[in-house]
Protein backbone atom coordinates (compact mmCIF):
# COMPACT_ATOMS: atom_id res chain seq x y z
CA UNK A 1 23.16 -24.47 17.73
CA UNK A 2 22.50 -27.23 15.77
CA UNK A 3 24.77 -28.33 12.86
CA UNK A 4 24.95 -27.47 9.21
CA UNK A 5 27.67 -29.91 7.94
CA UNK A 6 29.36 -32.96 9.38
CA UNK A 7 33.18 -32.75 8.87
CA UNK A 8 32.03 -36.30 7.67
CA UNK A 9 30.02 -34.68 5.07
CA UNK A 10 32.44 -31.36 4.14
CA UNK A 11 35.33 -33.60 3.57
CA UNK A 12 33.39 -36.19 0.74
CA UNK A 13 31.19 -33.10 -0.63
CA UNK A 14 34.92 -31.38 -1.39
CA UNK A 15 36.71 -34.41 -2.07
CA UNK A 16 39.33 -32.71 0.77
CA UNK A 17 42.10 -34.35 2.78
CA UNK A 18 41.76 -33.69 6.52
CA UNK A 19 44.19 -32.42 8.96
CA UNK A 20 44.15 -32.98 12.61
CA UNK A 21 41.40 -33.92 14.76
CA UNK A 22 38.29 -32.23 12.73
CA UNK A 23 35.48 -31.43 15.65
CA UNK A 24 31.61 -33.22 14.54
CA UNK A 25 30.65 -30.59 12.36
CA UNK A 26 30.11 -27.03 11.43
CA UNK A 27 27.72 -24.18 12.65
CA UNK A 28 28.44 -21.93 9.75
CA UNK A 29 30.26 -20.67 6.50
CA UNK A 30 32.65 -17.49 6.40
CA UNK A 31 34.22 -16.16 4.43
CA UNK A 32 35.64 -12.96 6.32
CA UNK A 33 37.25 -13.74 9.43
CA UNK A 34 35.75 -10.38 11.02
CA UNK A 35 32.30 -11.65 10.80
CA UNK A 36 32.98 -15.08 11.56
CA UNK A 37 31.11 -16.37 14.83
CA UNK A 38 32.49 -19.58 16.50
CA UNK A 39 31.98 -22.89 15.14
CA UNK A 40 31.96 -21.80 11.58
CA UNK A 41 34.12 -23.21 8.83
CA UNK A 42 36.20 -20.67 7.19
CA UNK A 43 37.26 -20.83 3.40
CA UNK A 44 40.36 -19.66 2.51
CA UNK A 45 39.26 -17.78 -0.66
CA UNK A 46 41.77 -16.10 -3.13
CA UNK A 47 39.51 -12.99 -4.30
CA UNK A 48 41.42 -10.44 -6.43
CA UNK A 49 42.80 -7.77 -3.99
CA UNK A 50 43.24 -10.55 -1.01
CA UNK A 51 43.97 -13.93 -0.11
CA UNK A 52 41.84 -15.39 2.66
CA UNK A 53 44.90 -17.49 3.48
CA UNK A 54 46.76 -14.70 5.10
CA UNK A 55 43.59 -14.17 7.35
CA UNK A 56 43.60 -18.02 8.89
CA UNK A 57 45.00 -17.05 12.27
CA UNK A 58 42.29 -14.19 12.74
CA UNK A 59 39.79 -16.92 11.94
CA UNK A 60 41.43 -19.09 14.26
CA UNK A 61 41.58 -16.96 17.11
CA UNK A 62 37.51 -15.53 15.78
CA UNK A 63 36.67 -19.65 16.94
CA UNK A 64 36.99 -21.30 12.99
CA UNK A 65 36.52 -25.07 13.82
CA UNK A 66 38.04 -25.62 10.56
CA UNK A 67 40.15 -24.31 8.18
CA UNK A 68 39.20 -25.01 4.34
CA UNK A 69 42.57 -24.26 2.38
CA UNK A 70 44.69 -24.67 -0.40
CA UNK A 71 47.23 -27.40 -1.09
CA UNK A 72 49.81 -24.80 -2.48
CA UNK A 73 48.99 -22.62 0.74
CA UNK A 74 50.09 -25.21 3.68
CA UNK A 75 53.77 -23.87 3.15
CA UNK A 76 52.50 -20.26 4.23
CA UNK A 77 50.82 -21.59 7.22
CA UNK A 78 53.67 -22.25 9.14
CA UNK A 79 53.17 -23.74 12.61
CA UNK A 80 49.31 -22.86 12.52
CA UNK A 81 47.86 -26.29 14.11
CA UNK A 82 43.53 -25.78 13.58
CA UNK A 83 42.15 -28.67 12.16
CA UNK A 84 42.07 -28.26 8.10
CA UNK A 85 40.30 -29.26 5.10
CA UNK A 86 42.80 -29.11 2.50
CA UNK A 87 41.63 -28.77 -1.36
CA UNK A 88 43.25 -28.16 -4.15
CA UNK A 89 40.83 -25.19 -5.11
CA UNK A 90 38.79 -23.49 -1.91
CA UNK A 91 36.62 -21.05 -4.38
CA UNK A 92 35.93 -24.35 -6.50
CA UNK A 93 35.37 -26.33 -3.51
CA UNK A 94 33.18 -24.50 -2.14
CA UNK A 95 31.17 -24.50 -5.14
CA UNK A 96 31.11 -28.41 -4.46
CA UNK A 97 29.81 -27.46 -1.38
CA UNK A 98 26.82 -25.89 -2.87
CA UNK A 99 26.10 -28.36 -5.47
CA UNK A 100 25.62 -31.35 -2.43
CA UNK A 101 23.54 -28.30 -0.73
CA UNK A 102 20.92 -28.95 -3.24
CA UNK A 103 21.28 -32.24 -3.85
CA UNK A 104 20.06 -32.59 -0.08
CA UNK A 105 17.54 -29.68 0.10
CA UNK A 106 14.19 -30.68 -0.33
CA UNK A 107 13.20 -26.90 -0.31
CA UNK A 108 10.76 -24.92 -2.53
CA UNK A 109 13.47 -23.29 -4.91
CA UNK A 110 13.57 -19.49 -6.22
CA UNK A 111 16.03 -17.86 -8.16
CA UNK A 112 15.55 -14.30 -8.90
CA UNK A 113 17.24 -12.05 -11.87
CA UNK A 114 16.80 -8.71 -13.37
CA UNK A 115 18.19 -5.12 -14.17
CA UNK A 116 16.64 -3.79 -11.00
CA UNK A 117 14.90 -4.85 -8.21
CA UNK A 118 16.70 -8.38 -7.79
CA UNK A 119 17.44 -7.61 -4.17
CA UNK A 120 14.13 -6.33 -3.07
CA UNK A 121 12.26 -8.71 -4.54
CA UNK A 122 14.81 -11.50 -3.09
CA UNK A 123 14.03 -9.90 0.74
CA UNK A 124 10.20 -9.37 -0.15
CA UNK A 125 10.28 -13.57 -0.66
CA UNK A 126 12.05 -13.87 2.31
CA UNK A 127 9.87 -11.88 4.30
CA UNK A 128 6.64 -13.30 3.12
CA UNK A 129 7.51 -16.58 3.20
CA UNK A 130 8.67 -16.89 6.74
CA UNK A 131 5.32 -16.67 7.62
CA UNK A 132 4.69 -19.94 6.46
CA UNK A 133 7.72 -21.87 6.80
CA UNK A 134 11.42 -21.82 7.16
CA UNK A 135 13.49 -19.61 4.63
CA UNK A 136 16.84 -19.66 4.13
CA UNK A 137 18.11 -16.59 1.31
CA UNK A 138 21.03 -14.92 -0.33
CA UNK A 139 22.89 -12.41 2.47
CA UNK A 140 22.85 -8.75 0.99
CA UNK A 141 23.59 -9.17 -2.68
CA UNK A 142 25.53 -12.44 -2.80
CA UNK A 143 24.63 -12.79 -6.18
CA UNK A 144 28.00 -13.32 -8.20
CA UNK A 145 30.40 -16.24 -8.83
CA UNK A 146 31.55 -16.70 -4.97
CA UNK A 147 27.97 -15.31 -3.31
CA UNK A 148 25.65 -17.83 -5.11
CA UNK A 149 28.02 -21.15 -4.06
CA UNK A 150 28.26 -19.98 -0.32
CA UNK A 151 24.53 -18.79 -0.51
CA UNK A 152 24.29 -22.80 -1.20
CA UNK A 153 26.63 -24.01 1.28
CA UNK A 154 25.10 -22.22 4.18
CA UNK A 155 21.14 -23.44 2.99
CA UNK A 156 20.45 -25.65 5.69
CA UNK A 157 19.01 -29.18 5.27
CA UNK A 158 15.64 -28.45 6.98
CA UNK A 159 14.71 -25.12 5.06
CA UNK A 160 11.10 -25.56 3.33
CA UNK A 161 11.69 -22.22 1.00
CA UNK A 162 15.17 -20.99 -0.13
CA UNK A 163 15.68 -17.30 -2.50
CA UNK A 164 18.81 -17.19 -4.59
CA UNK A 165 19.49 -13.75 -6.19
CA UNK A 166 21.76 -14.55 -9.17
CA UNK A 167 23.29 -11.02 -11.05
CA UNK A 168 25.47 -10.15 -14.05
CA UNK A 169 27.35 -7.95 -15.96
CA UNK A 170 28.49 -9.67 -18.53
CA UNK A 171 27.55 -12.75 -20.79
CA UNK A 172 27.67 -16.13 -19.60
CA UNK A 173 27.92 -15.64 -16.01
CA UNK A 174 24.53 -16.42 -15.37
CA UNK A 175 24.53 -19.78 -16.71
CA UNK A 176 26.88 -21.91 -14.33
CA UNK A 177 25.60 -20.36 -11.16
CA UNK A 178 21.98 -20.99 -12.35
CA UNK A 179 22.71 -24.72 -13.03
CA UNK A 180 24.27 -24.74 -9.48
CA UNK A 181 21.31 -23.47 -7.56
CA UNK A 182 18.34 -25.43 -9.78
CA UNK A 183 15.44 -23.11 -9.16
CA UNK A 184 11.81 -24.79 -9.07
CA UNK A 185 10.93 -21.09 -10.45
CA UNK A 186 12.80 -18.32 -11.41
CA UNK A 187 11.93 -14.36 -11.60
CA UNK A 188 13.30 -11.76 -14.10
CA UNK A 189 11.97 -8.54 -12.53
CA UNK A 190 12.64 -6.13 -15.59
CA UNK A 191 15.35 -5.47 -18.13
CA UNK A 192 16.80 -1.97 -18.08
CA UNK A 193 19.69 -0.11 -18.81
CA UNK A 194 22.02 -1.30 -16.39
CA UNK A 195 25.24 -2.56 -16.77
CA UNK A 196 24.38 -1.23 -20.43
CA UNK A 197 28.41 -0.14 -20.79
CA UNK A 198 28.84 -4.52 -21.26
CA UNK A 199 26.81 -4.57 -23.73
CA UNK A 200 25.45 -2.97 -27.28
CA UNK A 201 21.62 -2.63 -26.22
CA UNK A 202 18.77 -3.96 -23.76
CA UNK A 203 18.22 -7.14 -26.10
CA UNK A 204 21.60 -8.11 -25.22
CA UNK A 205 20.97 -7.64 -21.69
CA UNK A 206 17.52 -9.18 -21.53
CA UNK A 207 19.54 -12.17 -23.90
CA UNK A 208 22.00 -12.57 -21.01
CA UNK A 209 19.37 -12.58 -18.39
CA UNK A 210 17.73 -15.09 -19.87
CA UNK A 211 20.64 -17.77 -19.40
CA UNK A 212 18.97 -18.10 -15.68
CA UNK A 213 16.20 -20.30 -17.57
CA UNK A 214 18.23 -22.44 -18.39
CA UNK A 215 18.85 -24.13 -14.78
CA UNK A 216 15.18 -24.47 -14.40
CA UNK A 217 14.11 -27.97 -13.06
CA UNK A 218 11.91 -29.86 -15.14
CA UNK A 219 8.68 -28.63 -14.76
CA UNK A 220 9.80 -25.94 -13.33
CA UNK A 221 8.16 -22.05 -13.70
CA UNK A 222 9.57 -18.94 -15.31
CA UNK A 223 8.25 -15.47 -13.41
CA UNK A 224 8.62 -12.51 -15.94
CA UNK A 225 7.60 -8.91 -16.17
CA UNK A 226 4.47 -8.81 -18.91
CA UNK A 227 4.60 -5.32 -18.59
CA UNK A 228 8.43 -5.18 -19.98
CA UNK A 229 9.11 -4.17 -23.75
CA UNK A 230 11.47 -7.34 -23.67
CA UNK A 231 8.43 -9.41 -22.73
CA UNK A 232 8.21 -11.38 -26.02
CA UNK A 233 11.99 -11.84 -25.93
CA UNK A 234 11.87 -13.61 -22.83
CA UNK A 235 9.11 -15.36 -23.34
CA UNK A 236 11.17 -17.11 -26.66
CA UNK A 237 14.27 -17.55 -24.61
CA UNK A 238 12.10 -19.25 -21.62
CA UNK A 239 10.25 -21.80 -24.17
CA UNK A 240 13.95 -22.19 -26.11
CA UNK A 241 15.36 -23.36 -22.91
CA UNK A 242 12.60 -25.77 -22.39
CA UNK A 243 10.88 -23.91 -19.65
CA UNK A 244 7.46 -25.95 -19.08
CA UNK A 245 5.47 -23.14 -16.99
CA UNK A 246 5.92 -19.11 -18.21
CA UNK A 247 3.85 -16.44 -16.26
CA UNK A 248 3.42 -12.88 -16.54
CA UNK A 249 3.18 -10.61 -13.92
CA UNK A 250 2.27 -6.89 -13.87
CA UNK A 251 -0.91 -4.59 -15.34
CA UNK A 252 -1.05 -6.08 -18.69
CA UNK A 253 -4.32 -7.87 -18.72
CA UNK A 254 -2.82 -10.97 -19.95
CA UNK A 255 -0.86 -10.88 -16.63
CA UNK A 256 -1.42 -14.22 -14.99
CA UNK A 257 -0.30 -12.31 -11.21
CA UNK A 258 -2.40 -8.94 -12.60
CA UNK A 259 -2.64 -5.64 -10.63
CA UNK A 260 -5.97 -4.56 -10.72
CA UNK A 261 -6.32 -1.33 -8.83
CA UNK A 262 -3.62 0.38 -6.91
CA UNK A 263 -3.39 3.50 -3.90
CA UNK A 264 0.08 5.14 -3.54
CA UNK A 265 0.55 6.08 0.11
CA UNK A 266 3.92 8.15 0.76
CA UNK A 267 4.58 5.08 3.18
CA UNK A 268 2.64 2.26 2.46
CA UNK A 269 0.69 1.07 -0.88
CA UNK A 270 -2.90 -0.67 -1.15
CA UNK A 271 -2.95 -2.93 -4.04
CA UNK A 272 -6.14 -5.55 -5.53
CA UNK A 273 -4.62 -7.89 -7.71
CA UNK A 274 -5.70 -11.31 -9.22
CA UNK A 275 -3.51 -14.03 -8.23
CA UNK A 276 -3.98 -16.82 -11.05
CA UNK A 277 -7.73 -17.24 -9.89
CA UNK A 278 -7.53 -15.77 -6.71
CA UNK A 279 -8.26 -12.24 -6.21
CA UNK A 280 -6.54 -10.75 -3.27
CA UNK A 281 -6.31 -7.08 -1.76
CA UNK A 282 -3.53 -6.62 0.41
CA UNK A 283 -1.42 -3.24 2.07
CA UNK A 284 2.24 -3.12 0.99
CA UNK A 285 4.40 -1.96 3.89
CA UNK A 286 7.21 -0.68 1.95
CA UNK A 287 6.03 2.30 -0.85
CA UNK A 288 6.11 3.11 -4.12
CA UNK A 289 5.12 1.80 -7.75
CA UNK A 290 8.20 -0.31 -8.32
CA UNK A 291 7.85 -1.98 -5.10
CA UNK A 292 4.27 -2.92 -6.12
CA UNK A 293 5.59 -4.38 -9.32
CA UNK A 294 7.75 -6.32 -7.43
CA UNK A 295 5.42 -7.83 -5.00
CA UNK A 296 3.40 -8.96 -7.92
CA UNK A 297 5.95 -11.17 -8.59
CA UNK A 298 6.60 -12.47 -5.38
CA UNK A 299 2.63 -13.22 -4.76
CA UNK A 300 2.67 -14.92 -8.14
CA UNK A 301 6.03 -17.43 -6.96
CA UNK A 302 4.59 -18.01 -3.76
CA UNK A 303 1.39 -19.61 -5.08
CA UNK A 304 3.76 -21.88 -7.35
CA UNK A 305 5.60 -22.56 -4.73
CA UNK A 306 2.59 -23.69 -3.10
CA UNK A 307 2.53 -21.08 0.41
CA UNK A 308 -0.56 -20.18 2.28
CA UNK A 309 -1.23 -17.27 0.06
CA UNK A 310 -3.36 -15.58 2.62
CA UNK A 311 -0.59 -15.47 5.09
CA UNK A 312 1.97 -14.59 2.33
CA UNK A 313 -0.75 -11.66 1.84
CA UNK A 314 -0.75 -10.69 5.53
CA UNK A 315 2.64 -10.59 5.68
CA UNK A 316 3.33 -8.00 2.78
CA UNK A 317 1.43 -5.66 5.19
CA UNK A 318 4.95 -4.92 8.02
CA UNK A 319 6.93 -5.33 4.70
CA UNK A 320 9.56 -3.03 4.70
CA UNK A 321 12.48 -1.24 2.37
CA UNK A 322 16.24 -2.37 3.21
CA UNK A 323 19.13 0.17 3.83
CA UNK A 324 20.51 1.60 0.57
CA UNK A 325 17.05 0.45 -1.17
CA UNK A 326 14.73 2.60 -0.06
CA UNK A 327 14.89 2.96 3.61
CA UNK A 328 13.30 6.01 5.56
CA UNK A 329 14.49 7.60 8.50
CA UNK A 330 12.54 10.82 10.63
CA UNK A 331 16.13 12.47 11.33
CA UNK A 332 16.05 15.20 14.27
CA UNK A 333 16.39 18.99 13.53
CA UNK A 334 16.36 21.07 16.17
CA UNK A 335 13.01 22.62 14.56
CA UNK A 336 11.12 19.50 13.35
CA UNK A 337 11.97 16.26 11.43
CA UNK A 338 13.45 15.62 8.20
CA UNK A 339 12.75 12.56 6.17
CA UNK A 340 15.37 10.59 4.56
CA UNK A 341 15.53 8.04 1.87
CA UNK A 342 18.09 5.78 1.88
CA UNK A 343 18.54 5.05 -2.19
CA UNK A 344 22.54 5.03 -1.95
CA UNK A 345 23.61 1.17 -3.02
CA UNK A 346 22.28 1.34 -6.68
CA UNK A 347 21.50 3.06 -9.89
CA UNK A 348 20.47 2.80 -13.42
CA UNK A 349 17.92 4.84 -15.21
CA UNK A 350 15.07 2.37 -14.48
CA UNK A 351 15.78 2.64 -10.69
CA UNK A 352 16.55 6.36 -10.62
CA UNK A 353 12.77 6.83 -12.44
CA UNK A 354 11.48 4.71 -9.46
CA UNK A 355 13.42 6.83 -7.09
CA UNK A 356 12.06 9.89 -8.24
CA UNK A 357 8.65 8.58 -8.62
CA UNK A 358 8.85 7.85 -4.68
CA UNK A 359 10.47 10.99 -3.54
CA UNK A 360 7.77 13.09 -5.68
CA UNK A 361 4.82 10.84 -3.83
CA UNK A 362 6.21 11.51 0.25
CA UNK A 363 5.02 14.97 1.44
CA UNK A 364 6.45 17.47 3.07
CA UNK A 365 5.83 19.29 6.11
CA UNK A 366 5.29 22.77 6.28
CA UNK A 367 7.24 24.85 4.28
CA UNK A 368 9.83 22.05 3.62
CA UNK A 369 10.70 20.63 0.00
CA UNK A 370 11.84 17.79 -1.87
CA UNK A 371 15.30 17.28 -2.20
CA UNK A 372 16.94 14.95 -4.97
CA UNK A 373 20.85 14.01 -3.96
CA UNK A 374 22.15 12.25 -7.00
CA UNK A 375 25.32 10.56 -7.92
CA UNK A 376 27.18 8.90 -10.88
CA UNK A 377 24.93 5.39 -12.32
CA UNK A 378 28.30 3.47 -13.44
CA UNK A 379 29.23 0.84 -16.37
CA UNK A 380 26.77 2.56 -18.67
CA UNK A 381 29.92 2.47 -21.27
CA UNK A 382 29.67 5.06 -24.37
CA UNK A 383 25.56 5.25 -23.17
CA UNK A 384 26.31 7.31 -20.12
CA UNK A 385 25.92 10.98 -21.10
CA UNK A 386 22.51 10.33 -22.82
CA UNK A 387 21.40 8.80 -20.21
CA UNK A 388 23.14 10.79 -17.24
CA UNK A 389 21.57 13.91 -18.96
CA UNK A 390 18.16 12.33 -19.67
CA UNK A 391 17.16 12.26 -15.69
CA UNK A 392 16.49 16.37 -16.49
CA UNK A 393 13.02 15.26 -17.86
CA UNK A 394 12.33 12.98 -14.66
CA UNK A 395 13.53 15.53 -12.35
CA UNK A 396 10.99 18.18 -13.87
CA UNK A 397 8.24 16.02 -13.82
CA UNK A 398 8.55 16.22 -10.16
CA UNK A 399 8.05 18.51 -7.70
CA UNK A 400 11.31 18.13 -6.71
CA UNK A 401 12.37 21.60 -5.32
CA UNK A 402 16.69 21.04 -4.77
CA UNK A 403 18.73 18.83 -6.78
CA UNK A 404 22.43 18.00 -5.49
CA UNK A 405 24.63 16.07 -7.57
CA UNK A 406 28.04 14.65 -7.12
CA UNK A 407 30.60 12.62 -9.45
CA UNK A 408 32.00 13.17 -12.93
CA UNK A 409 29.45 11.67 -14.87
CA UNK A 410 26.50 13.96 -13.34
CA UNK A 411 27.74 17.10 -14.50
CA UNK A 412 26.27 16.75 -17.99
CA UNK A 413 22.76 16.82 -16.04
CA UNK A 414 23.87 20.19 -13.92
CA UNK A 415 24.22 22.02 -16.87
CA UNK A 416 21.00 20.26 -18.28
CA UNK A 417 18.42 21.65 -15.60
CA UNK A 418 16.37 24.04 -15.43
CA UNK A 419 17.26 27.38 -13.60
CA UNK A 420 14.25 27.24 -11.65
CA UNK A 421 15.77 23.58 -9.34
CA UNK A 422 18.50 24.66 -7.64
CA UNK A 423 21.39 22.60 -8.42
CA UNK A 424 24.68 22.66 -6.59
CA UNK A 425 26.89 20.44 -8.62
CA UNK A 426 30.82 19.09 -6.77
CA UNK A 427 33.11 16.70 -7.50
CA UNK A 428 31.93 14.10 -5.38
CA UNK A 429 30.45 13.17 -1.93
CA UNK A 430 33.25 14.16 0.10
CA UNK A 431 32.67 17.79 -1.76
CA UNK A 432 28.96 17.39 -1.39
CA UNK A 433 28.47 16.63 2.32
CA UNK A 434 28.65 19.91 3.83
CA UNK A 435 27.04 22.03 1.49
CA UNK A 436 24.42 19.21 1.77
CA UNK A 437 24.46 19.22 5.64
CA UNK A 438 24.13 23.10 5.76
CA UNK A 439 20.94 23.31 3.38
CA UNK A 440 18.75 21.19 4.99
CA UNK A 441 15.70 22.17 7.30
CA UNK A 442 12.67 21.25 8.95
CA UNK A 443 10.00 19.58 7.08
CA UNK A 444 12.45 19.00 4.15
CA UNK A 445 12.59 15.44 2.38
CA UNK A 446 15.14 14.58 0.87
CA UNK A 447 16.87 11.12 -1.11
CA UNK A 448 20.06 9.94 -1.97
CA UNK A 449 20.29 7.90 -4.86
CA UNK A 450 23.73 6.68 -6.73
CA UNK A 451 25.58 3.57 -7.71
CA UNK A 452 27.21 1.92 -4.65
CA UNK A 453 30.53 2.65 -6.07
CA UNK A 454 30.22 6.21 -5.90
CA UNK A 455 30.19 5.86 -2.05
CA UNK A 456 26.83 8.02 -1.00
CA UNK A 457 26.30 6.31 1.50
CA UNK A 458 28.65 8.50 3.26
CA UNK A 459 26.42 11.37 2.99
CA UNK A 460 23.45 9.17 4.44
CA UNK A 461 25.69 8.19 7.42
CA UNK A 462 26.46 12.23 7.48
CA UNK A 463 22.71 13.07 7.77
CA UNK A 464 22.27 10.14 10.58
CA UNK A 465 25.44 11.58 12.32
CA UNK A 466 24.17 15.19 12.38
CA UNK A 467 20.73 14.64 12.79
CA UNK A 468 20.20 11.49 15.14
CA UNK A 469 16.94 9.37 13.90
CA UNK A 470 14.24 9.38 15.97
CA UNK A 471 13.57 6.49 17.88
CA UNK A 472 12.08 4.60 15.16
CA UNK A 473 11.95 4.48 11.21
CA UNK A 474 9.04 5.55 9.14
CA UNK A 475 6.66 2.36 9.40
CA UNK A 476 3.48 1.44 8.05
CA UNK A 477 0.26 3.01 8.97
């Protein structure tokens, strides 16, 4: 494997004093000494509920070449004798790290923000673009004050295209990991009610996301939703930060990336758009309305970014939704299959609509029915009953035909609904799981959507674990 850092390199980048014979270079980053893989450098970082110095052996004996760590910390390493990088800081120096990152990288930069949809669209880029060159992109949603600066540190040299998600939930935290990363083009998928519990209303929100223009490199390209109500908003921010380039994308017909016609397919979607001055038609792997939104975006940042659009196009075809995001499975009943969407790592109003909107489009076999599984959206502050209640109106605009629902801040919307869904209503997922396993039958579809923190993806892990997926995943057709 071939290196990404010289010691050479990691010791000027982090200004850090070596100890002991330091091998040529590094393979990797970690972090977490339970997925570190031989070769890698592992930083020491002090998070707030543990210390990566008290995990050093287990990275030793994992195969760490090298030890980043703090000066204060040598005392606690006793007799430990791997070769070290001491700092003074290992969270600030691995932001160091990621600063000479892109000083080096001659890659096509993309930074991508929003109240929903940051992570799909980030996987979408990487997807696409790896048919037309080397990608290197944000792992899961390392997208916060630690996840951006390793994102960096790990880009490698030789990367043509690289996709940093950047997130938020409060003012001002945008800002310094934007400047790090210095996107050639950066995309704010939508502004919604997330995280709304931080702040007094969606132009605060849409205020905050807006700090990510402010990294753009000169002559750089902002990305944004034309069909958002903060539009205009951003639009102000983008010029106020200097932003050269501003695009729209979406139906509006002052959409530079413009959908033009669109087929919903309950596992694929067919989409014309117009490209700038391109038009294009291309099949979406990965379904649903939101996820079409999304890939107008991501067609219109890899023309800037100058990709072979017609193999970007191709590529959105085998496209498809990650776990927690969207993915399906065809579980196993004794009597016939049961489809499951896997919506369990996130949720705000805008991405519970979408949610909904997909379940309500994927049929169901025989005399099976739609099944909604909802739990708690979270940090929606003195907002969250309105809005916890308000999902009554998407749910009957479905055909939704069962509606579970789990954590304290869903019972507003149980004694909201309609008599004619049956609701069942417990405490939580642990409560939920085997009046959920019990219910289901053959033909039935049903999604789980809630906020990460409200841990439903135990109940998806419930549904693999009693009925085993069939050999493969719901694909493309």
């Amino acid at each position: 494997m071939s290196l990404l850092w010289t010691s050479e390199a990691l010791v000027d980048a982090m200004g850090g004093r070596p100890i002991g014979s330091l091998p040529e270079g590094i393979t990797g980053i970690s972090i977490d000494s339970r997925s570190l893989e031989p070769g890698n450098a592992f930083f020491a970082i002090k998070g707030e509920a543990m210390d990566g110095h008290d995990f050093a052996t287990a990275a030793v004996k994992a195969g760490a070449a090298v030890l980043v760590v703090a000066e204060a910390k040598l005392p606690s390493l006793g007799r430990l004798t791997a070769p070290m990088i001491v700092v003074q800081d290992v969270l600030a120096a691995l932001e160091q790290l990621g600063v000479a990152a892109r000083a080096r990288s001659g890659a096509r930069i993309i930074a991508v923000t929003g109240s929903a949809g940051k992570t799909t669209t980030k996987e979408a880029l990487r997807h696409v673009l790896s048919a037309v060159g080397k990608v290197h992109a944000s792992a899961q949603s390392f997208n916060n004050h630690w996840g951006v600066p390793l994102t960096l540190a790990r880009m490698p040299q030789d990367c043509d295209y690289a996709v940093f998600e950047i997130g938020m939930n409060h003012p001002g935290e945008i800002r310094p990991l934007v400047k790090m990363v210095g996107p050639h083009i950066a995309i704010v998928t939508m502004i919604a009610a997330a995280h709304l519990g931080f702040f007094k209303n969606l132009d605060e929100i849409a205020t905050a996301k807006a700090e990510i223009f402010e990294g753009i490199e000169p002559g750089g390209a902002a990305v944004l939703n034309r069909d958002d109500s903060r539009w205009k908003l951003l639009e102000k921010m983008a010029k106020g930060a200097g932003v050269e380039h501003i695009f729209g994308f979406g139906e509006h017909a002052r959409a530079t990336f413009r959908l033009t016609s669109c087929e919903l397919y309950a596992d694929h979607s067919d989409i014309a758009a117009k490209i700038g001055k391109r038009e294009i038609a291309a099949r979406v792997g990965a379904p649903g309305r939101h996820m079409v939104q999304n890939v107008l975006a991501v067609l219109g940042a890899a023309q800037l970014a100058g990709a072979d659009l017609d193999k970007v196009v191709a590529a959105l075809a085998d496209l498809s939704a990650e776990r927690g995001r969207g993915k399906r499975h065809v579980l196993h009943h004794p009597n016939g299959p049961i489809t499951l969407i896997d919506e369990s790592y996130n949720a705000n109003p805008a991405s519970m609509a979408a949610a909904m909107a997909l379940l309500n489009a994927t049929p169901v076999a025989g005399e099976g029915r739609r099944i909604a599984v909802l739990g708690d959206m979270l940090e929606l502050g003195s907002h969250s009953t309105k809005l916890h209640a308000a999902l009554a109106e998407l749910i009957v605009g479905t055909q939704t035909h069962n509606v579970f629902l789990g954590g304290p801040e869903m019972r507003v919307l149980a004694d909201v609904l309609p008599a004619e869904i049956e609701t069942e209503y417990r405490a939580g997922a642990d409560e939920l799981k085997p009046i959920l396993l019990s219910a289901l039958r053959p033909g039935d579809v049903v999604m789980v959507k809630s906020s990460k923190g409200i841990g439903f993806s135990k109940l998806v892990e419930a549904l693999l674990g009693k009925f085993p997926a069939e050999a493969t995943t719901i694909e493309p057709t």
